[in-house]
Protein backbone atom coordinates (compact mmCIF):
# COMPACT_ATOMS: atom_id res chain seq x y z
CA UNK A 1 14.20 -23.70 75.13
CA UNK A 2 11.54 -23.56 77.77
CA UNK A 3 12.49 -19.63 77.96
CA UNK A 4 11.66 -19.42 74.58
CA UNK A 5 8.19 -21.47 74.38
CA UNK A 6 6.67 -19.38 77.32
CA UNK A 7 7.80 -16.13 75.78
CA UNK A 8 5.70 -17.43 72.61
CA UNK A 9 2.82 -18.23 74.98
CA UNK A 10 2.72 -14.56 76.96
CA UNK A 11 -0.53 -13.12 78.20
CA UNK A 12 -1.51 -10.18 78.55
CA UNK A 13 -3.02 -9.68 82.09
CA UNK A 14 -3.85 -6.25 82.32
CA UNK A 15 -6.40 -7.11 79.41
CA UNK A 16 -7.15 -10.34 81.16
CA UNK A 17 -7.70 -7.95 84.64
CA UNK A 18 -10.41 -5.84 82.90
CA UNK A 19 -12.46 -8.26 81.59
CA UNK A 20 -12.45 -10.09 85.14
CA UNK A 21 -15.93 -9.53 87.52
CA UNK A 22 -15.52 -8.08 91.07
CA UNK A 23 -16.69 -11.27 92.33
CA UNK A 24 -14.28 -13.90 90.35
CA UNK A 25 -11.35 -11.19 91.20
CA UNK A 26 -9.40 -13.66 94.01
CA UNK A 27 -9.82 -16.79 91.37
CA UNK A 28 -7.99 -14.22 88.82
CA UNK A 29 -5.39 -13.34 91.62
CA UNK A 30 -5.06 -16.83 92.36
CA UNK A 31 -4.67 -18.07 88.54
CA UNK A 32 -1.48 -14.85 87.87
CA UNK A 33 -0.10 -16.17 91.45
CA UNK A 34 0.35 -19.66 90.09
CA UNK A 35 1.19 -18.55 86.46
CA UNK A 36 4.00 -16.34 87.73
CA UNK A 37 5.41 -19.44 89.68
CA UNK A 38 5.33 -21.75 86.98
CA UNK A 39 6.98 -18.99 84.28
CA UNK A 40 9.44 -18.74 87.54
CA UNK A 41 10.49 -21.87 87.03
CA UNK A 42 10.73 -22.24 84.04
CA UNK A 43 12.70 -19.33 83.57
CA UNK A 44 14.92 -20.82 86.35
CA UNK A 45 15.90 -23.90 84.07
CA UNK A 46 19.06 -23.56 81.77
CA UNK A 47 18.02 -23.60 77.56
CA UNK A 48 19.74 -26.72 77.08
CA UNK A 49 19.94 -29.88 80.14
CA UNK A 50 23.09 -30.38 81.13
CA UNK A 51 25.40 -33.31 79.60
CA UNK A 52 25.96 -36.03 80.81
CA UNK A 53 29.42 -37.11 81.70
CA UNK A 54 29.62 -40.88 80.29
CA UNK A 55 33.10 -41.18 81.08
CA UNK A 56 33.10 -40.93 84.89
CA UNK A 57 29.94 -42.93 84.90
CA UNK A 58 32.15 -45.54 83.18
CA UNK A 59 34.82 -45.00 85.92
CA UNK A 60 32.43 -45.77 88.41
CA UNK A 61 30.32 -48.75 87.37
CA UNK A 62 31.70 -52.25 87.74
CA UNK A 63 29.64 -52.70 84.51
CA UNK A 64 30.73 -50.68 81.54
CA UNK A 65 28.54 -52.16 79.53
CA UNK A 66 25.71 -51.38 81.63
CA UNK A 67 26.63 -47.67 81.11
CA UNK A 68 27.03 -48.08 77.36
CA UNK A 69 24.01 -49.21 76.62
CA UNK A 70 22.69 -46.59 78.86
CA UNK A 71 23.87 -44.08 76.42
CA UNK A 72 22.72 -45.49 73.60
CA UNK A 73 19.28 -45.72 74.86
CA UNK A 74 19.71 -42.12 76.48
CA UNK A 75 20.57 -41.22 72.70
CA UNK A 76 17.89 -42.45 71.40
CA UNK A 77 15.45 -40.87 73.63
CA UNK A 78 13.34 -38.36 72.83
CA UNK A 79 10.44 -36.37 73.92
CA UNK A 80 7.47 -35.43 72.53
CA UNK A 81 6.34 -32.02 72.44
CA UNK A 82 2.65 -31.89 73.13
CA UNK A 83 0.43 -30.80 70.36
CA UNK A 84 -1.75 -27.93 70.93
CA UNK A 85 -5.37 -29.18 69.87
CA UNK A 86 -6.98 -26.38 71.84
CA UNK A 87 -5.76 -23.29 70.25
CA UNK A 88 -8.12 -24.01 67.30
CA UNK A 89 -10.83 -24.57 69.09
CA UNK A 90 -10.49 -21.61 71.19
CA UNK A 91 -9.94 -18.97 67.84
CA UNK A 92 -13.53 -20.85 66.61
CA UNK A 93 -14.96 -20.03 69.99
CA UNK A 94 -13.71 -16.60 69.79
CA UNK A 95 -14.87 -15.53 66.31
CA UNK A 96 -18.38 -16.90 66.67
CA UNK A 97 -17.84 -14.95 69.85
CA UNK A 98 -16.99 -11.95 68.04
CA UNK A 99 -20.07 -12.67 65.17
CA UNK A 100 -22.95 -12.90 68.23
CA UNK A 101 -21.40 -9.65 69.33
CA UNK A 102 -21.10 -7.76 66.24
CA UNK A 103 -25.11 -8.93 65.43
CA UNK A 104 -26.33 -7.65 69.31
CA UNK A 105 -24.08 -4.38 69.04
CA UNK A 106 -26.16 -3.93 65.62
CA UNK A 107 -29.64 -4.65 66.85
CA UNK A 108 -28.96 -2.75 70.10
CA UNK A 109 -27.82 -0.13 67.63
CA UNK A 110 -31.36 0.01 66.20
CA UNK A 111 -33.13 -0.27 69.42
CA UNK A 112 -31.55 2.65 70.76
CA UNK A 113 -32.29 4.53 67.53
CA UNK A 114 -36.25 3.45 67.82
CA UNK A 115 -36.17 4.61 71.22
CA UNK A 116 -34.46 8.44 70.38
CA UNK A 117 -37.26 8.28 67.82
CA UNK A 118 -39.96 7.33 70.12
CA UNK A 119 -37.97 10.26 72.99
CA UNK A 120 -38.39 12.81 70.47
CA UNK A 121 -41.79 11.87 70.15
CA UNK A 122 -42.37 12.09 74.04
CA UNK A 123 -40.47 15.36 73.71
CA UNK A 124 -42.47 17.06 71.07
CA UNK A 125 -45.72 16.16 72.08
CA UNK A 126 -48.34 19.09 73.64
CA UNK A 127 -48.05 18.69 77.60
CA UNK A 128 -51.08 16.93 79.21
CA UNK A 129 -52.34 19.51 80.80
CA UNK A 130 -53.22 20.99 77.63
CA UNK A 131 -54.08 17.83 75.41
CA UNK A 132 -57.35 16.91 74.28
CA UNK A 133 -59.10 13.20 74.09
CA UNK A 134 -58.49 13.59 70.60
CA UNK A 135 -54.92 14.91 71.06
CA UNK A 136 -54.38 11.63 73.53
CA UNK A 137 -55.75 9.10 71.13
CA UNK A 138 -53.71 10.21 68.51
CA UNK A 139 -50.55 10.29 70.83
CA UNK A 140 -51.25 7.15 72.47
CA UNK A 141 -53.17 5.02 69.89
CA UNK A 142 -53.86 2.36 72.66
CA UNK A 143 -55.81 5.00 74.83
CA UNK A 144 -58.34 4.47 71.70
CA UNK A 145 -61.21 3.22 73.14
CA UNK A 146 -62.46 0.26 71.05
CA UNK A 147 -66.53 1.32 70.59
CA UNK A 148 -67.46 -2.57 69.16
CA UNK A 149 -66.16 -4.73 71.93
CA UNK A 150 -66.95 -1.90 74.83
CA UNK A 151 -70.16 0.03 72.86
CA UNK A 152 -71.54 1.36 76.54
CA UNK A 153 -68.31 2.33 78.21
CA UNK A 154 -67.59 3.43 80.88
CA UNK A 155 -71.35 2.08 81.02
CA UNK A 156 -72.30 -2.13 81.48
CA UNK A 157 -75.23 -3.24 79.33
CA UNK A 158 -78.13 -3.85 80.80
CA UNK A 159 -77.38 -7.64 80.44
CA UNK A 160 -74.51 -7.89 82.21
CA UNK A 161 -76.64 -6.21 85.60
């Protein structure tokens, strides 16, 4: 039984190693060390627990009794399986995960095709050596000077002397 729950659970740790930083690489190591002991163990232990020989216990206690109602309690017992409230969470986690991702891999997508556009630009463009004032200004708009706030440039008014 607990063969079968942790071959359910499996991870995959080569995809787990690739997504782990250089610097958090001994917490990963650490974290497979201990997973492979506990899926050790629990390999180790048989499907089903072993039964429970009533008879000899009977043999052996003064008080039958004692022992019978110990198997009718025993029984009667059972264990609850813990419920996995996290798996949810974790699949929410990962699509909204997945959305942010999907919306930055789109606007990078758009950067990237603003900058080739702006590259080509750079690349087409008459070399400096060669360019004009006119050719700048109309290359690099912000090279413009601005003749109402600076009218006297490269000149101060007489004022400001």
């Amino acid at each position: 039984m607990a063969g079968r729950r942790a071959a359910l659970k499996a991870v995959d740790w080569l995809a787990f190693a690739e997504r782990v930083p250089p610097n958090q690489r001994t917490m990963f190591n650490n974290l497979k060390t201990r997973s492979d002991a506990i899926s050790a163990k629990l390999s180790a232990l048989p499907e089903k627990p072993a039964v429970i020989d009533w008879s000899y216990y009977r043999s052996a206690v003064a008080n039958a009794g004692m022992v019978d109602e110990f198997e009718k309690k025993f029984s009667t017992l059972t264990v609850p399986e813990p419920v996995d409230a996290q798996t949810a969470l974790i699949n929410a986690q990962e699509a909204e995960a997945n959305k942010t991702a999907a919306a930055y891999i789109e606007e990078s997508k758009a950067r990237v095709a603003e900058f080739e556009k702006e590259l080509d630009n750079l690349r087409n463009m008459i070399p400096f050596d060669q360019m004009t004032i006119e050719d700048l200004n109309d290359v690099f708009p912000e090279t413009k000077l601005d003749k109402e706030k600076y009218p006297y440039w490269p000149h101060k008014p007489i004022a400001d002397l």
